[in-house]
Protein backbone atom coordinates (compact mmCIF):
# COMPACT_ATOMS: atom_id res chain seq x y z
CA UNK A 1 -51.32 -1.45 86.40
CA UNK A 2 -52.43 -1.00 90.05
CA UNK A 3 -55.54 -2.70 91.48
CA UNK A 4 -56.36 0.82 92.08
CA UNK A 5 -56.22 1.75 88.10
CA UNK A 6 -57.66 -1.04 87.61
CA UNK A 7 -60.72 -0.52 90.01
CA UNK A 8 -60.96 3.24 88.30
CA UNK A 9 -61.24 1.42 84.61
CA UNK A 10 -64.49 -0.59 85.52
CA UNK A 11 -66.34 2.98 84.78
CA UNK A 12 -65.20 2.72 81.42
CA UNK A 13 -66.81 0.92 78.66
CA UNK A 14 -64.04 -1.76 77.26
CA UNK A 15 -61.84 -3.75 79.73
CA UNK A 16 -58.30 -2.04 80.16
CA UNK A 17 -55.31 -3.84 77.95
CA UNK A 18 -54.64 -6.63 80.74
CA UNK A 19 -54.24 -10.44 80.78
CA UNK A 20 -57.93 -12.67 79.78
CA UNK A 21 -57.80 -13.59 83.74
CA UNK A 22 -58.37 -10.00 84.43
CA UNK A 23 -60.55 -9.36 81.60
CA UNK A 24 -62.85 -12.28 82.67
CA UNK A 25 -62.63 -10.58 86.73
CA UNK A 26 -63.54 -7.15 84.77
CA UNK A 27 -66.48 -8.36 83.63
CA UNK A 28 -67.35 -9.91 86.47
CA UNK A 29 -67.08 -6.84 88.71
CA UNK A 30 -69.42 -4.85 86.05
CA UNK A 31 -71.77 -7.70 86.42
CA UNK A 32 -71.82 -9.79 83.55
CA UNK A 33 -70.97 -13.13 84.86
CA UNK A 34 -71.54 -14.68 81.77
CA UNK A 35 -69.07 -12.72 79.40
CA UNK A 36 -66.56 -13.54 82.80
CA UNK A 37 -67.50 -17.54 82.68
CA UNK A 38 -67.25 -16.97 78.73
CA UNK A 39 -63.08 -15.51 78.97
CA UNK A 40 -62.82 -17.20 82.08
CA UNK A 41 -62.89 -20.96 80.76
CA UNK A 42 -60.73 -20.43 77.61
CA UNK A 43 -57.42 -19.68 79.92
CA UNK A 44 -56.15 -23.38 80.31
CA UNK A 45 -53.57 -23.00 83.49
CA UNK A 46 -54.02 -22.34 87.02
CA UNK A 47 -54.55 -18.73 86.75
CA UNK A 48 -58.00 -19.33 84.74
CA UNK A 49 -58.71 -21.89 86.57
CA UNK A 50 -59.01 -19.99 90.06
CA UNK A 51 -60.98 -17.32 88.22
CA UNK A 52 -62.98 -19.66 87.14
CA UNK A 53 -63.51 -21.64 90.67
CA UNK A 54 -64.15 -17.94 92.07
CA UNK A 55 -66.91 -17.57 89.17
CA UNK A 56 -68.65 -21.05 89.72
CA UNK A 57 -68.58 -20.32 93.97
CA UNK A 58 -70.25 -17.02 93.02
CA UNK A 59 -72.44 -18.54 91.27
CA UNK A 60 -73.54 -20.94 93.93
CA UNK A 61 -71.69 -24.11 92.38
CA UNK A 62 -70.18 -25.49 95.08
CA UNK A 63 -68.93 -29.08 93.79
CA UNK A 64 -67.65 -27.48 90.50
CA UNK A 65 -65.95 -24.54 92.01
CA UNK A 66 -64.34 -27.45 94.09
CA UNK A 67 -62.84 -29.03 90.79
CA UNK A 68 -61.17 -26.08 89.71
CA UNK A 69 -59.78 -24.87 93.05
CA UNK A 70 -58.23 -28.37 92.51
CA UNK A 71 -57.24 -27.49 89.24
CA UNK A 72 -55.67 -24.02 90.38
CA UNK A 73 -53.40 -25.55 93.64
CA UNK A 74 -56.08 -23.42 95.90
CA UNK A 75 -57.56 -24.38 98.47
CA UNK A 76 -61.64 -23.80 98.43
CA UNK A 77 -62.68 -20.59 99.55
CA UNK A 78 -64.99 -19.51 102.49
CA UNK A 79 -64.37 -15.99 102.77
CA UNK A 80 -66.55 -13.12 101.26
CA UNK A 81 -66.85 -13.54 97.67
CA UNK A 82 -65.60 -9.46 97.54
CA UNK A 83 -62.21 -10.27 99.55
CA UNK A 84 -61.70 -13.17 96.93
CA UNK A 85 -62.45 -10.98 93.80
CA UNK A 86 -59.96 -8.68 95.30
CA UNK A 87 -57.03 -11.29 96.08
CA UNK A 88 -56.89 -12.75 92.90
CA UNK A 89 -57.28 -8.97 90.70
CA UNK A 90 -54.04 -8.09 93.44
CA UNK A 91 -52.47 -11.59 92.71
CA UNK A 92 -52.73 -11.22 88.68
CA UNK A 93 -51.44 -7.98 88.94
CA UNK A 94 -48.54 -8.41 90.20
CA UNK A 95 -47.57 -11.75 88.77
């Protein structure tokens, strides 16, 4: 899938057939940030973990977004929460 597909599938009503990092990043981009948190924190490796120190740093959490940038190897972002949504959906995609 391209970030481009999956941009198009956030009109539809169910999250295309893609990993739970993407699902949670989905759901975040249709604006339910708890269903995201919800997928988000059951993915145990570094890949859940970024989308979930994206989620918390959306959220205004600064000191537990913090932990798990630490836990996903990232360093803590600054940029525009948009850019960030995007680099991760681009990074999934084509890992």
């Amino acid at each position: 899938m391209t970030f481009d597909e999956f941009s198009a599938s956030l009109t539809n009503s169910a999250p295309p057939s893609v990993s739970a990092t993407l699902v949670a990043l989905w759901h975040d981009a249709r604006g339910d940030w708890d269903e995201a948190h919800r997928v988000a924190q059951d993915v145990d490796d570094r890949s859940g973990a970024w989308v979930h120190a994206y989620l918390h740093r959306k959220e205004g959490a600064v000191g537990n977004a913090s932990y798990w940038y630490r836990r996903a190897g990232r360093p803590v972002a600054s940029g525009a929460l948009d850019d960030e949504w995007r680099e991760i959906v681009v990074a999934l995609l084509s890992g």
